[in-house]
N, C-alpha and C. Protein backbone atom coordinates (compact mmCIF):
# COMPACT_ATOMS: atom_id res chain seq x y z
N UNK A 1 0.81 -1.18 0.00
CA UNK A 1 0.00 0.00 0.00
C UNK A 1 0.86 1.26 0.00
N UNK A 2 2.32 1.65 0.54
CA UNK A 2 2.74 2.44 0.53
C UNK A 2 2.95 2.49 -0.73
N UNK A 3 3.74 1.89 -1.22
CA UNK A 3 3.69 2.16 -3.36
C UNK A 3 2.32 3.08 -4.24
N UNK A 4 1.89 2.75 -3.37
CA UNK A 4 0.56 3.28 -4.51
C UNK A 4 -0.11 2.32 -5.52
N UNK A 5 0.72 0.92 -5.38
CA UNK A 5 0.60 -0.30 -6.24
C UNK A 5 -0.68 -1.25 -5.27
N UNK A 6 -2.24 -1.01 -5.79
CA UNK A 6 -3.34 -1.40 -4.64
C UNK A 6 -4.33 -1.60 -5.42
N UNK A 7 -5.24 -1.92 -5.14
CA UNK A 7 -6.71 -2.48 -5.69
C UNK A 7 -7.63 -1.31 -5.49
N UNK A 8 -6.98 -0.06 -5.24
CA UNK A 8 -7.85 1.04 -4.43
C UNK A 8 -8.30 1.66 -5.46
N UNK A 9 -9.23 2.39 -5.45
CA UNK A 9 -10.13 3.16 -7.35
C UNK A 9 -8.89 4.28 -7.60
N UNK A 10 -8.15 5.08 -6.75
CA UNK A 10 -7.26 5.64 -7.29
C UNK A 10 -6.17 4.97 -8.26
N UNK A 11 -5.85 4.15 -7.85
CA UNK A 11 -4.39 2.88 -8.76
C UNK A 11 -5.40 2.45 -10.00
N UNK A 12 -6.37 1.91 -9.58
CA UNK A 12 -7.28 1.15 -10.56
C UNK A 12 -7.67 2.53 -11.77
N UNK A 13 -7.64 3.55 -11.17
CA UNK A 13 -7.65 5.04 -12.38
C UNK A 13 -6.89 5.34 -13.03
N UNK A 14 -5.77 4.85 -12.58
CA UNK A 14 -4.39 5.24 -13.02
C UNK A 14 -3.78 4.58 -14.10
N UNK A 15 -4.58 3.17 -13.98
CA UNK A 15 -3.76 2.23 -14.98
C UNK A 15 -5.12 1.62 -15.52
N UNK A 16 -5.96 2.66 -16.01
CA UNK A 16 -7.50 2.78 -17.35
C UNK A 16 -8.14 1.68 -16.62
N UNK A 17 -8.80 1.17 -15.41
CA UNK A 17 -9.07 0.18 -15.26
C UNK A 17 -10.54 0.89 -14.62
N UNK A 18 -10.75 1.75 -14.11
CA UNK A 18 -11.57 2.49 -13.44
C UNK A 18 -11.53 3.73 -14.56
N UNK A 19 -13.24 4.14 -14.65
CA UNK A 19 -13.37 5.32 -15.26
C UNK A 19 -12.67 7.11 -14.38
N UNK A 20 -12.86 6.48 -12.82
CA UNK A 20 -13.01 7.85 -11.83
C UNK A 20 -12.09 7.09 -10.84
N UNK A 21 -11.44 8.21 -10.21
CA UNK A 21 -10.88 7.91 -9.03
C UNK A 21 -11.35 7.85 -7.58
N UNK A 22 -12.95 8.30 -7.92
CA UNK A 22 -13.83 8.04 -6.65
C UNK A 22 -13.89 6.80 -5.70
N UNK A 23 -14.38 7.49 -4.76
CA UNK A 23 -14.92 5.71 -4.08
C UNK A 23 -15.47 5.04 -4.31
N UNK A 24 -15.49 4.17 -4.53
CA UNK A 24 -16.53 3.01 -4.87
C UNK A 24 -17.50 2.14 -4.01
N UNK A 25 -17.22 2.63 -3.02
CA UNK A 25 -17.90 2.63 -1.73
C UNK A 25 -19.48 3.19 -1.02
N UNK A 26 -18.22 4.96 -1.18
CA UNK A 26 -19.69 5.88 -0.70
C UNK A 26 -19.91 6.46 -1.39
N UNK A 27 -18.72 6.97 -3.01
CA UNK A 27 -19.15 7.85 -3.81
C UNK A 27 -18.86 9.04 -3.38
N UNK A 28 -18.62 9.44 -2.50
CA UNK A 28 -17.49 10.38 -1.64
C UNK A 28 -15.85 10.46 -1.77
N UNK A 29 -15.14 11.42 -1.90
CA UNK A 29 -13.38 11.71 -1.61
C UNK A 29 -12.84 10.59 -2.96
N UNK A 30 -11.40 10.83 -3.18
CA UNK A 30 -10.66 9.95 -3.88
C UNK A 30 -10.14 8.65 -3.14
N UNK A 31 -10.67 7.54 -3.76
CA UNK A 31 -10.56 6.15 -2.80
C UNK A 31 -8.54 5.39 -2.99
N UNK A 32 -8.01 6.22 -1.94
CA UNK A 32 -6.70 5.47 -1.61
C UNK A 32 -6.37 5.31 -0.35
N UNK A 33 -5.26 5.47 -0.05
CA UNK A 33 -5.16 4.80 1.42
C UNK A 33 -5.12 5.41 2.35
N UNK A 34 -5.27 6.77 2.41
CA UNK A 34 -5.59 8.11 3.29
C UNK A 34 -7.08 8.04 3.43
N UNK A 35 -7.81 7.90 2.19
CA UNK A 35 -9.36 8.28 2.14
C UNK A 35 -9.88 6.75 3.11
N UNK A 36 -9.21 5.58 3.09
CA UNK A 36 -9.77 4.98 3.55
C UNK A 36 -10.11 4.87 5.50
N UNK A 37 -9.27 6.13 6.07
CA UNK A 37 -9.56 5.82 7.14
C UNK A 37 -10.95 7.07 8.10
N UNK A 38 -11.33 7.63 6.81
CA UNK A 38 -12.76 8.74 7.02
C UNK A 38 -14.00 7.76 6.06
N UNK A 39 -13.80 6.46 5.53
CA UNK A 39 -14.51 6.14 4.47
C UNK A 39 -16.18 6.03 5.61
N UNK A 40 -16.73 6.44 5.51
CA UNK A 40 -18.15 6.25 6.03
C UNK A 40 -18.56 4.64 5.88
N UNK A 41 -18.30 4.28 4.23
CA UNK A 41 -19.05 2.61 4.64
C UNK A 41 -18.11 1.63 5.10
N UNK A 42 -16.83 2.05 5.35
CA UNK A 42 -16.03 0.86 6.37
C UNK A 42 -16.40 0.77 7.83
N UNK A 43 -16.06 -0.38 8.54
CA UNK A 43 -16.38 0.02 9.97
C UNK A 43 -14.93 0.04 10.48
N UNK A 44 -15.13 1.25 11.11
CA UNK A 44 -13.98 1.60 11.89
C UNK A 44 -14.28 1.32 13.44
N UNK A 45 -14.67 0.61 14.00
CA UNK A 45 -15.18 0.52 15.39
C UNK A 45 -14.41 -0.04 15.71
N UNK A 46 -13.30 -1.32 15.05
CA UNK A 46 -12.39 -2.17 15.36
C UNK A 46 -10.60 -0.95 16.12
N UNK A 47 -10.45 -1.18 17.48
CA UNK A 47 -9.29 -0.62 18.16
C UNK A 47 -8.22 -1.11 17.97
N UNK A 48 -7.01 -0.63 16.91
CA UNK A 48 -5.88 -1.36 16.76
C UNK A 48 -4.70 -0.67 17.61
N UNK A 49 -3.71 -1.17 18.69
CA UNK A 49 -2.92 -0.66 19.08
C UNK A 49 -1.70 0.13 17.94
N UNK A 50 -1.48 -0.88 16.81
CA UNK A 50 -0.76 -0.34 15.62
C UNK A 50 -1.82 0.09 14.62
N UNK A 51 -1.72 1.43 14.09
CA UNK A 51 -2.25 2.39 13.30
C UNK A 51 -2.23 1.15 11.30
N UNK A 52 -1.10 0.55 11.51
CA UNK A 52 -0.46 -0.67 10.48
C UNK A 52 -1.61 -1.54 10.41
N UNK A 53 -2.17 -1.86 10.95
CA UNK A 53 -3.10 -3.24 11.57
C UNK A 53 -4.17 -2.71 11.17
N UNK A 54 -4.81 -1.18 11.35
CA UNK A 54 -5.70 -0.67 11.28
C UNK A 54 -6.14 -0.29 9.90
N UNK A 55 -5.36 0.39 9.17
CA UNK A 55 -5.15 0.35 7.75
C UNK A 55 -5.44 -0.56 6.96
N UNK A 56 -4.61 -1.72 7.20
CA UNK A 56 -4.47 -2.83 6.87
C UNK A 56 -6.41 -3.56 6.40
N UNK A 57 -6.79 -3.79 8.28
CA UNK A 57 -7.73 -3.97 8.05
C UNK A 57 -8.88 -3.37 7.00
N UNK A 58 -8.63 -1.83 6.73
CA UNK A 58 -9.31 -1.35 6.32
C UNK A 58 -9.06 -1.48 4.49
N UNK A 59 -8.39 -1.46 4.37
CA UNK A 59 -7.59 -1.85 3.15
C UNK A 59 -8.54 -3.19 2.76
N UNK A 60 -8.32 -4.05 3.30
CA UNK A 60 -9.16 -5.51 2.79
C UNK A 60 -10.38 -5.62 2.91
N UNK A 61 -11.06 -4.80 3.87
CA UNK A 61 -12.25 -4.80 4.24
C UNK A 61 -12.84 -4.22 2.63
N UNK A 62 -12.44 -2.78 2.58
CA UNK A 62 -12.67 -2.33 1.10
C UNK A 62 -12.58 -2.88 0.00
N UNK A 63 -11.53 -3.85 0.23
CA UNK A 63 -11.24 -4.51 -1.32
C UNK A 63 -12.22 -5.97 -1.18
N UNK A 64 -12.48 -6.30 -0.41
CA UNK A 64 -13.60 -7.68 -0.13
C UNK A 64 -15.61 -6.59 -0.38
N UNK A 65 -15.89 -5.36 0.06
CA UNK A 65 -16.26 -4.59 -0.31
C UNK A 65 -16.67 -4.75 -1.98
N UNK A 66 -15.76 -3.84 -2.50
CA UNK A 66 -15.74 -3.89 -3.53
C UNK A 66 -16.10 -4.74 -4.77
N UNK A 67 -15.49 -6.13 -4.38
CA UNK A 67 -15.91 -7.44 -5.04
C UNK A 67 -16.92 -7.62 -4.89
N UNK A 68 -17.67 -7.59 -4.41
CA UNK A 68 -18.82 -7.84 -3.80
C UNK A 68 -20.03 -6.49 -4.92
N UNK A 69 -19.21 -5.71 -5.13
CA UNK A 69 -20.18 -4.76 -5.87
C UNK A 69 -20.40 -5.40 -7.13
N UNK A 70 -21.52 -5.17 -8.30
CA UNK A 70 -21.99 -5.93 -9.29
C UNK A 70 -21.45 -4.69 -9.97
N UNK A 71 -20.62 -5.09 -11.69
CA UNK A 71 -20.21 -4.14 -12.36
C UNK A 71 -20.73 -4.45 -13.63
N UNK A 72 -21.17 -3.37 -14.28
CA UNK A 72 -22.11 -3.26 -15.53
C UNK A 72 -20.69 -3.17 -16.65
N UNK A 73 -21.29 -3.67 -17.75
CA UNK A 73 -20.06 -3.42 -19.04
C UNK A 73 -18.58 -4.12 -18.59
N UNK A 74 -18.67 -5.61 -17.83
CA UNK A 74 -17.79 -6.16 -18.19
C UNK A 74 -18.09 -7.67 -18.78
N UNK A 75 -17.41 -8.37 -19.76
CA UNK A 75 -17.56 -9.52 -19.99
C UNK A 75 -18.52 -9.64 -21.17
């Protein structure tokens, strides 16, 4: 995630794979790894002593998220 090399709609914009660099989430902010820790539809309720762990979680949570969304105009 520090690379910028991620499954996040910003990277996925970057390399024509995504039309927008939005969230894909809430439709709110640019979705990378800063935006993910204000994202409204993650749950952040989980207390991580390392800030790493926390991210992390949030990071996969979004990208399991995501999959989960149905996408028009592929296949």
């Amino acid at each position: 995630m520090r690379t910028g090399h991620d499954y996040l709609a910003t990277q996925l914009h970057r390399i024509d794979v995504l039309i927008s660099p939005g969230c894909q989430l809430c439709g709110f902010g640019t979705m990378n790894t800063d935006y993910l820790r204000t994202c409204s539809t993650l749950d952040h309720s989980k207390n991580y002593q390392d800030s790493n762990f926390k991210v992390a979680h949030l990071y996969w949570s979004g990208c399991h998220l995501m999959a989960q969304k149905p996408r028009m105009g592929v296949g």
